[in-house]
N, C-alpha and C. Protein backbone atom coordinates (compact mmCIF):
# COMPACT_ATOMS: atom_id res chain seq x y z
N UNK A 1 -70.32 -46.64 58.28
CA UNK A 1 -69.18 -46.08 58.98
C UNK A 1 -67.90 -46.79 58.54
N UNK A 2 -68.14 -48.48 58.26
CA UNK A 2 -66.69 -48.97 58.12
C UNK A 2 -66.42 -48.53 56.76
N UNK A 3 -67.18 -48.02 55.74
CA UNK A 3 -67.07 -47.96 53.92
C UNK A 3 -66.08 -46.98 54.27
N UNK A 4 -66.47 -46.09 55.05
CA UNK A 4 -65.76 -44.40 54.77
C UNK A 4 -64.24 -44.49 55.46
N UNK A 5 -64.01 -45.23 56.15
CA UNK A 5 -62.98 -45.68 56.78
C UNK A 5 -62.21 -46.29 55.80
N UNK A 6 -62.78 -47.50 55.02
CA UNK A 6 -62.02 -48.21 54.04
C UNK A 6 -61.72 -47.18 52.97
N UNK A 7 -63.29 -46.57 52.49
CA UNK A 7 -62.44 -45.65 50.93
C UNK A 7 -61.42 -44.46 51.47
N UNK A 8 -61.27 -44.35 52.56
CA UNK A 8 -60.32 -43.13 53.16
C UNK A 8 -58.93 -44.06 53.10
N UNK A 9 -59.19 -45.10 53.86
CA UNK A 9 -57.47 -45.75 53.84
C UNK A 9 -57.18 -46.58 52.03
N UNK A 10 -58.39 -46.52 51.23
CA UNK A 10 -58.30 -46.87 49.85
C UNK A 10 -57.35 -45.76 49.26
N UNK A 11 -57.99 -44.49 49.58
CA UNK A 11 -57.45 -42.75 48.90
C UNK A 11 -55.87 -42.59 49.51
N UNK A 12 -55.91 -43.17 50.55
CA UNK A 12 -54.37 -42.81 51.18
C UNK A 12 -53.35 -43.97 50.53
N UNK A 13 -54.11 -45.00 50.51
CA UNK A 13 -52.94 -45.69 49.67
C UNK A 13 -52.80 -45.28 48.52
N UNK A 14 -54.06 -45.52 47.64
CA UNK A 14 -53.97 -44.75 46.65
C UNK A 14 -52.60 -43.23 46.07
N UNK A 15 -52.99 -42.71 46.97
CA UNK A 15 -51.80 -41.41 47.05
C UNK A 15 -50.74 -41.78 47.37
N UNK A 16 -50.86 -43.12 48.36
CA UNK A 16 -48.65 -43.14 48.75
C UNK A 16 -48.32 -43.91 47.02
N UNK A 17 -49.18 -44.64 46.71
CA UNK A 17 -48.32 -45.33 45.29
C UNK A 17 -48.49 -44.57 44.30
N UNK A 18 -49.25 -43.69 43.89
CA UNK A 18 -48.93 -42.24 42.60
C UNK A 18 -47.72 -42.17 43.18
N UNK A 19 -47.31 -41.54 44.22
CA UNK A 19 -45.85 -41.06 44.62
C UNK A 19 -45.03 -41.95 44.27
N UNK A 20 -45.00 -43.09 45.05
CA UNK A 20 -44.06 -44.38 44.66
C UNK A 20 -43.85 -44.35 42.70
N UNK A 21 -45.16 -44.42 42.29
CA UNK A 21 -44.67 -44.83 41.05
C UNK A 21 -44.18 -43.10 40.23
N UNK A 22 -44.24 -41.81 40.70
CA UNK A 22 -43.88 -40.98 40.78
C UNK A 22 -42.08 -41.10 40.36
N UNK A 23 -41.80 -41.37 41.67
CA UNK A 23 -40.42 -41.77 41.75
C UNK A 23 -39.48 -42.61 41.29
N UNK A 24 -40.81 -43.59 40.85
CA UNK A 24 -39.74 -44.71 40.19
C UNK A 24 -39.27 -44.56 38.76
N UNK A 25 -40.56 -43.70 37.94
CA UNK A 25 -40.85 -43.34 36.65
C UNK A 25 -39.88 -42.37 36.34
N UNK A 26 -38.94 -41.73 37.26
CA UNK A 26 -38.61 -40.33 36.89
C UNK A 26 -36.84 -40.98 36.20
N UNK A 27 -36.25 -40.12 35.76
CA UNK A 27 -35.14 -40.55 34.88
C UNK A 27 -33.91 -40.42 35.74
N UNK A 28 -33.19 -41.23 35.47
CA UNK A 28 -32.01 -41.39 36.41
C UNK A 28 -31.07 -39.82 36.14
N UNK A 29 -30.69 -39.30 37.07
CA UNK A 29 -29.89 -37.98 36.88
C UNK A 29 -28.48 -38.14 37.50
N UNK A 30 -27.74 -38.02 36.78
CA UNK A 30 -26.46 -37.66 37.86
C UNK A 30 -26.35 -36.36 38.45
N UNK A 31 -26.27 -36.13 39.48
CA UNK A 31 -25.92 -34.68 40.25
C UNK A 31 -24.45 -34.34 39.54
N UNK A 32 -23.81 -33.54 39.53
CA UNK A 32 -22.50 -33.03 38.87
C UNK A 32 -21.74 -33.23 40.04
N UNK A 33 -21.59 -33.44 41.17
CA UNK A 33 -21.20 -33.41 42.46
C UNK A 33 -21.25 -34.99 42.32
N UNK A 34 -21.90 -36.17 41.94
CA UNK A 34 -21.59 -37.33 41.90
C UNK A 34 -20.70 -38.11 40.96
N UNK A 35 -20.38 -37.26 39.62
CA UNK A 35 -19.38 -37.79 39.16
C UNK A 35 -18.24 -37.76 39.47
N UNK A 36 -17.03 -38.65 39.39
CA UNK A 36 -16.18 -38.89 39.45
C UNK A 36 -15.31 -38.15 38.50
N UNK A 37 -14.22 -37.58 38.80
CA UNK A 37 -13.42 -36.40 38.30
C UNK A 37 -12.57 -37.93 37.64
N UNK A 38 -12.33 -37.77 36.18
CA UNK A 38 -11.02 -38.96 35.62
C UNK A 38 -9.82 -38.21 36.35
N UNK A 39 -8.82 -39.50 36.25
CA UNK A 39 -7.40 -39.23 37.29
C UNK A 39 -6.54 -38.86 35.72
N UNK A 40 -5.55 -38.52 36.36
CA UNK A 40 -4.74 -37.90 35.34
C UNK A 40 -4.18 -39.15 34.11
N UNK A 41 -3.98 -40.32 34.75
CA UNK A 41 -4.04 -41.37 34.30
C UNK A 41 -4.91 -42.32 33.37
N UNK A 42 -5.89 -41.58 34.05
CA UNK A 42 -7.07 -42.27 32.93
C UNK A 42 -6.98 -41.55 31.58
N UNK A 43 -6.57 -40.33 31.82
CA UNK A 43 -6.53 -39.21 30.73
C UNK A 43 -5.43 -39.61 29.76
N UNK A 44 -4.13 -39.76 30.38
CA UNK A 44 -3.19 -40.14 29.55
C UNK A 44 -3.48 -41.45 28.57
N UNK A 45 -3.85 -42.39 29.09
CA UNK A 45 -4.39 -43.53 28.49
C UNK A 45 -5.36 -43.15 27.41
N UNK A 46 -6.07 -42.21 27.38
CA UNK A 46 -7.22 -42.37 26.02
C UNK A 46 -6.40 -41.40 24.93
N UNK A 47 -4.87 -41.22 25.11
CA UNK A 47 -4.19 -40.30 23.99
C UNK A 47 -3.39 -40.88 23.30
N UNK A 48 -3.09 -40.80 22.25
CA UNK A 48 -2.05 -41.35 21.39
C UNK A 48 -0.39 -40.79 22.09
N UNK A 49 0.16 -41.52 23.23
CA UNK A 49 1.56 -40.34 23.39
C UNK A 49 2.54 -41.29 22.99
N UNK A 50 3.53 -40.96 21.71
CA UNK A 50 4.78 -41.94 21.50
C UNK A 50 6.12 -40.98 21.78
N UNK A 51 6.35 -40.22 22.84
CA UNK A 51 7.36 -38.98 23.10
C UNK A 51 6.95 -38.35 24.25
N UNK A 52 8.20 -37.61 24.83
CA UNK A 52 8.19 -36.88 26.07
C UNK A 52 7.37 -35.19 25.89
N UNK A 53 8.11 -34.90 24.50
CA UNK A 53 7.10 -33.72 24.18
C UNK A 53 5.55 -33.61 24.12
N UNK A 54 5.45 -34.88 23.47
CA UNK A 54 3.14 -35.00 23.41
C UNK A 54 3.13 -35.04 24.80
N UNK A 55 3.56 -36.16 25.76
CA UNK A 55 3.52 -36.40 27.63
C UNK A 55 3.07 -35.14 27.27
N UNK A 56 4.25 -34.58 27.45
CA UNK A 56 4.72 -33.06 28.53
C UNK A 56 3.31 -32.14 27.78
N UNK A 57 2.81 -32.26 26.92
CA UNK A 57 1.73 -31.03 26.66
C UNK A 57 0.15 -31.68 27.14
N UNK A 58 0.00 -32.94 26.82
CA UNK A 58 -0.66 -33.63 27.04
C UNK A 58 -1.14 -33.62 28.60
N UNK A 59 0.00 -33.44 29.85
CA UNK A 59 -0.50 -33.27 30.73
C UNK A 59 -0.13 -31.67 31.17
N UNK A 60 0.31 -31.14 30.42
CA UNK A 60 -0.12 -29.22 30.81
C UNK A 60 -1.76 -29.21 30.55
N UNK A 61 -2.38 -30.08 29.65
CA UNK A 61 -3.65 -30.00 29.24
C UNK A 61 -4.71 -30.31 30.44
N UNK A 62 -4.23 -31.84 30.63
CA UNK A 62 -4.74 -32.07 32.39
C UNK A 62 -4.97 -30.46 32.97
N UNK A 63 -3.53 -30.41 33.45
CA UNK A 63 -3.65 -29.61 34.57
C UNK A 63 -4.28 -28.04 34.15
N UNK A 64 -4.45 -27.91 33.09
CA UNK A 64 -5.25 -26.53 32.47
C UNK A 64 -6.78 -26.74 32.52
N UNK A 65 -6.95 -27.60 32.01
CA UNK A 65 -8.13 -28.08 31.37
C UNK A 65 -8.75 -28.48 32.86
N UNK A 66 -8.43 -29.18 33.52
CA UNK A 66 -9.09 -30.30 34.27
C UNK A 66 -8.69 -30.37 35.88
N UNK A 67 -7.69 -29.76 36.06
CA UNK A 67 -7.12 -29.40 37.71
C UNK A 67 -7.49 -27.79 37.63
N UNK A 68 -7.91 -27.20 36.03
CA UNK A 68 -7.83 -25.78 36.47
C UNK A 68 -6.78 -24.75 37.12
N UNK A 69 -5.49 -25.17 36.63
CA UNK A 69 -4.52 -24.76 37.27
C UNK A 69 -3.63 -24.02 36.08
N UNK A 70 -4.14 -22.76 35.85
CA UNK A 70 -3.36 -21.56 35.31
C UNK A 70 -2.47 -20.43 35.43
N UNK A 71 -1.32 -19.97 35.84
CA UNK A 71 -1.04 -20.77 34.24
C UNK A 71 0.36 -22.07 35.08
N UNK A 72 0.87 -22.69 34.94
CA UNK A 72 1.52 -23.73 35.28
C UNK A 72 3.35 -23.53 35.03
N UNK A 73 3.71 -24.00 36.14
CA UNK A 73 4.71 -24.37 35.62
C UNK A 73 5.58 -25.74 35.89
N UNK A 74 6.95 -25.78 35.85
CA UNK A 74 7.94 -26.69 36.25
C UNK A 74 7.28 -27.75 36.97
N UNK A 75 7.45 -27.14 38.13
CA UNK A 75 6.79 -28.02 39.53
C UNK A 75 5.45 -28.50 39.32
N UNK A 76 4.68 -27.96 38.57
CA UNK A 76 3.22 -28.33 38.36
C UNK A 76 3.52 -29.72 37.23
N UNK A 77 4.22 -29.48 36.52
CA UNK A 77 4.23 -30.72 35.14
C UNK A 77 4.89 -31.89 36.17
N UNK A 78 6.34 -31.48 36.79
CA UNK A 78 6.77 -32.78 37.50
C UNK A 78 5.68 -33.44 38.56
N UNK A 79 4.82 -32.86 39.38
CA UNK A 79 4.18 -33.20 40.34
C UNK A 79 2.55 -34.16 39.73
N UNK A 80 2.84 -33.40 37.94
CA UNK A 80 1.26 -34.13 37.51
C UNK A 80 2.24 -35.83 37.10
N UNK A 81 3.81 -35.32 36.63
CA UNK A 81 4.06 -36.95 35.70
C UNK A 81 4.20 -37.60 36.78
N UNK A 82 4.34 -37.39 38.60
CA UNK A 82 4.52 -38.02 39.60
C UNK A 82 2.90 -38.97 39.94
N UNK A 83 2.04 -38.19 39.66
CA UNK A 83 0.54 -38.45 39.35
C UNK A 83 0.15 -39.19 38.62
N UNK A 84 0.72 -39.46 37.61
CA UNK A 84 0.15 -40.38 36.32
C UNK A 84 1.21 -41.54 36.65
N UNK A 85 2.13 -41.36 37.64
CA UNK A 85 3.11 -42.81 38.06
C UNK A 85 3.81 -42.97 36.63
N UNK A 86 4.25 -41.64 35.73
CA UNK A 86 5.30 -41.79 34.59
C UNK A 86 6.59 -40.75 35.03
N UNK A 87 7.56 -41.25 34.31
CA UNK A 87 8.93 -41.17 34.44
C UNK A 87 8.74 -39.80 34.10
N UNK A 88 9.27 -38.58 35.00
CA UNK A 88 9.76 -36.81 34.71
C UNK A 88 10.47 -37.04 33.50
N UNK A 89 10.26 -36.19 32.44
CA UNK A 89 11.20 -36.21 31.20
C UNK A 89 12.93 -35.32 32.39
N UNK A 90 13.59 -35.85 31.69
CA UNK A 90 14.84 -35.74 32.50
C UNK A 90 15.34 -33.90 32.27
N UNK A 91 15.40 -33.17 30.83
CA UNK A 91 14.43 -31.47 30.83
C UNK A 91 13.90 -31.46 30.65
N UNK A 92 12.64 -31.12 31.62
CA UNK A 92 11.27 -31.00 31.39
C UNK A 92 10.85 -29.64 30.40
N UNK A 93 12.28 -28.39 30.74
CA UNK A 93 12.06 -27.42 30.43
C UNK A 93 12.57 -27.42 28.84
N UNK A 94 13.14 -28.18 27.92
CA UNK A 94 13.69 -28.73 26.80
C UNK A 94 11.82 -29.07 26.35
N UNK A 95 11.78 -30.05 26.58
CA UNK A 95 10.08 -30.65 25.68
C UNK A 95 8.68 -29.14 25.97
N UNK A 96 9.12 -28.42 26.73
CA UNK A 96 8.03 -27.02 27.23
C UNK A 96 8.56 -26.30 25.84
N UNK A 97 9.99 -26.10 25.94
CA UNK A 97 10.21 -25.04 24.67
C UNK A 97 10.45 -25.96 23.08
N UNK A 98 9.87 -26.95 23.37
CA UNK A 98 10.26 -28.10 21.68
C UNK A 98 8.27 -27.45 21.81
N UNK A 99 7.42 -27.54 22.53
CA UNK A 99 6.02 -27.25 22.70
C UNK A 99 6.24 -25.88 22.59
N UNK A 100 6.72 -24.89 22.67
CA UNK A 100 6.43 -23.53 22.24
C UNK A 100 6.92 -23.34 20.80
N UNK A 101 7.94 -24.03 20.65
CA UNK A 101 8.52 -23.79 19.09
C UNK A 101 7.43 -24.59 18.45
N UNK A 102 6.76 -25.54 18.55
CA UNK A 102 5.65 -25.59 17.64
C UNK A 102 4.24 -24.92 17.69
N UNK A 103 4.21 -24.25 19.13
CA UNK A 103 3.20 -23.43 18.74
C UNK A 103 1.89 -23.29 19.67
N UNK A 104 2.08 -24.92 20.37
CA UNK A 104 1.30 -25.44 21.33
C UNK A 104 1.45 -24.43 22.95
N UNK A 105 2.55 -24.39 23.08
CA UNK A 105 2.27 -23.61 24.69
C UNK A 105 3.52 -21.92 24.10
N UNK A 106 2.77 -21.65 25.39
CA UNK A 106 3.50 -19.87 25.18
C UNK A 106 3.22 -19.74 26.86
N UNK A 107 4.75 -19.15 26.80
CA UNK A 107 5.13 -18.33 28.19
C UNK A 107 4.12 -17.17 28.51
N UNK A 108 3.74 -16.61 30.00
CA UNK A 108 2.65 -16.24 30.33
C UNK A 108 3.74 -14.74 30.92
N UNK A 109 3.31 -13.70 30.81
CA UNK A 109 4.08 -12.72 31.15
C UNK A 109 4.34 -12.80 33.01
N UNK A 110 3.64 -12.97 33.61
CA UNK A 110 3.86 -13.04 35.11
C UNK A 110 4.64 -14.52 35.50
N UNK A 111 5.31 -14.43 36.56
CA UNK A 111 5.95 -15.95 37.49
C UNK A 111 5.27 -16.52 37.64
N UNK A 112 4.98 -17.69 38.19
CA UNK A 112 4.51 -18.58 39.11
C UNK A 112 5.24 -18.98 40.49
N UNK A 113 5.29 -18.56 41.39
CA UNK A 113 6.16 -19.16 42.35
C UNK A 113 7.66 -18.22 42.18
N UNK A 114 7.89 -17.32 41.60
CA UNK A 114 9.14 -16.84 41.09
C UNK A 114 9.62 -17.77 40.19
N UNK A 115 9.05 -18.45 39.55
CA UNK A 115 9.29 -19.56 38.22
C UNK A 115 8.16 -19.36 36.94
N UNK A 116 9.70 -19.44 35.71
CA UNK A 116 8.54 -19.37 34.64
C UNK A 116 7.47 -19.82 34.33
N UNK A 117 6.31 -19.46 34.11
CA UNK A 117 4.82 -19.83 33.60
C UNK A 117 4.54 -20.03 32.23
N UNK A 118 3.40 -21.03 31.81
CA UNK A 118 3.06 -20.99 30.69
C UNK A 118 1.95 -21.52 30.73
N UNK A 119 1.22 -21.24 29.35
CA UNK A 119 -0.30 -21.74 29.42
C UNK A 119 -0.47 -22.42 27.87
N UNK A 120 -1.40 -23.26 27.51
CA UNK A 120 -1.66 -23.91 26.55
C UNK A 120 -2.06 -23.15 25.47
N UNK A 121 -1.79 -23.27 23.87
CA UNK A 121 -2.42 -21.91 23.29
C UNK A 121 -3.33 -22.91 22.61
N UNK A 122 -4.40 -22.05 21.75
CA UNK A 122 -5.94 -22.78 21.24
C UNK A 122 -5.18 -23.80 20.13
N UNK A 123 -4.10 -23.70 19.78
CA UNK A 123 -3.62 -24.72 18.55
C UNK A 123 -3.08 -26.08 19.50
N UNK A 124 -2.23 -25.44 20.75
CA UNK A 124 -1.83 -27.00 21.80
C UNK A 124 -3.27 -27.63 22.43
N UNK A 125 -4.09 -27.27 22.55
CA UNK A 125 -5.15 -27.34 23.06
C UNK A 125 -5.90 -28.27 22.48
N UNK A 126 -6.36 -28.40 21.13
CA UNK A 126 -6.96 -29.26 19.82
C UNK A 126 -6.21 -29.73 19.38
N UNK A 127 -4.55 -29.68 19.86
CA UNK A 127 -3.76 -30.82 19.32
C UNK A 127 -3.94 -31.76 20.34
N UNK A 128 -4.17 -31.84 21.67
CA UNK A 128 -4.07 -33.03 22.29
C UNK A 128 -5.78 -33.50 21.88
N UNK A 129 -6.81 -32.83 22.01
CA UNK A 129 -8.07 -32.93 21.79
C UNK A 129 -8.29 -33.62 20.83
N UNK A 130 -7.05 -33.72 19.76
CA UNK A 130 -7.08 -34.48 18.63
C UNK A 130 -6.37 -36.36 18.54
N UNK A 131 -5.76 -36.00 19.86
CA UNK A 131 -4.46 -37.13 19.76
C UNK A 131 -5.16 -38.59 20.47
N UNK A 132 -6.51 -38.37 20.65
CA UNK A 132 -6.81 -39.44 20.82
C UNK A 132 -7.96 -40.48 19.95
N UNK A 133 -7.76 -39.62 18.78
CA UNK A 133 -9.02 -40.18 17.53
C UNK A 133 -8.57 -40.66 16.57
């Protein structure tokens, strides 16, 4: 009577440590919900920026790319350089159109706010993608 008792509480331990070592064996996962979103700051830091024009596209990219915020304007660029704790280029709207004359951003046919819009084009896009290698 006591054997069957013991190999029964033998089988039950048995089974809680498969599980245990179950769990321990299995590979560390991050949930997508546990990473940490980089701050706009961290972002600026891994780019090459020596000018207000790279800034200024550099964080339309942020906020496209990474706040998801299409298409952007004025208020959106001053409120991200308020974010990254860097100085507003003094016309913000001067370094937007020095960034459309090269090619990088283009005006979006609808407002934002009753204010002009613009969105990143695939050439501004792989230029910042580039500016940090």
């Amino acid at each position: 009577m006591e054997n069957l008792d013991l190999e029964r509480r033998v089988a039950l331990l048995e089974e809680r440590l498969a599980k245990f070592e179950e769990a321990a064996l299995k590979p560390f996962i991050v949930q997508p919900s546990e990473t940490k979103k980089i701050s706009i700051k961290e972002f600026i830091m891994t780019k090459k920026l020596d000018d207000d024009v790279k800034r200024t596209l550099a964080i339309a990219y942020f906020i496209e790319n990474i706040e998801n915020i299409k298409p952007f304007n004025a208020d959106d660029l001053k409120k991200a350089f308020r974010s990254a704790k860097m100085q507003t280029p003094t016309n913000i709207n001067d370094k937007i159109n020095m960034n459309i004359r090269a090619g990088r951003i283009m005006e979006v046919d609808e407002k934002k706010e009753s204010k002009k819009a613009w969105e990143l084009t695939a050439t501004g896009e792989s230029f910042v993608e580039d500016m940090g290698k």
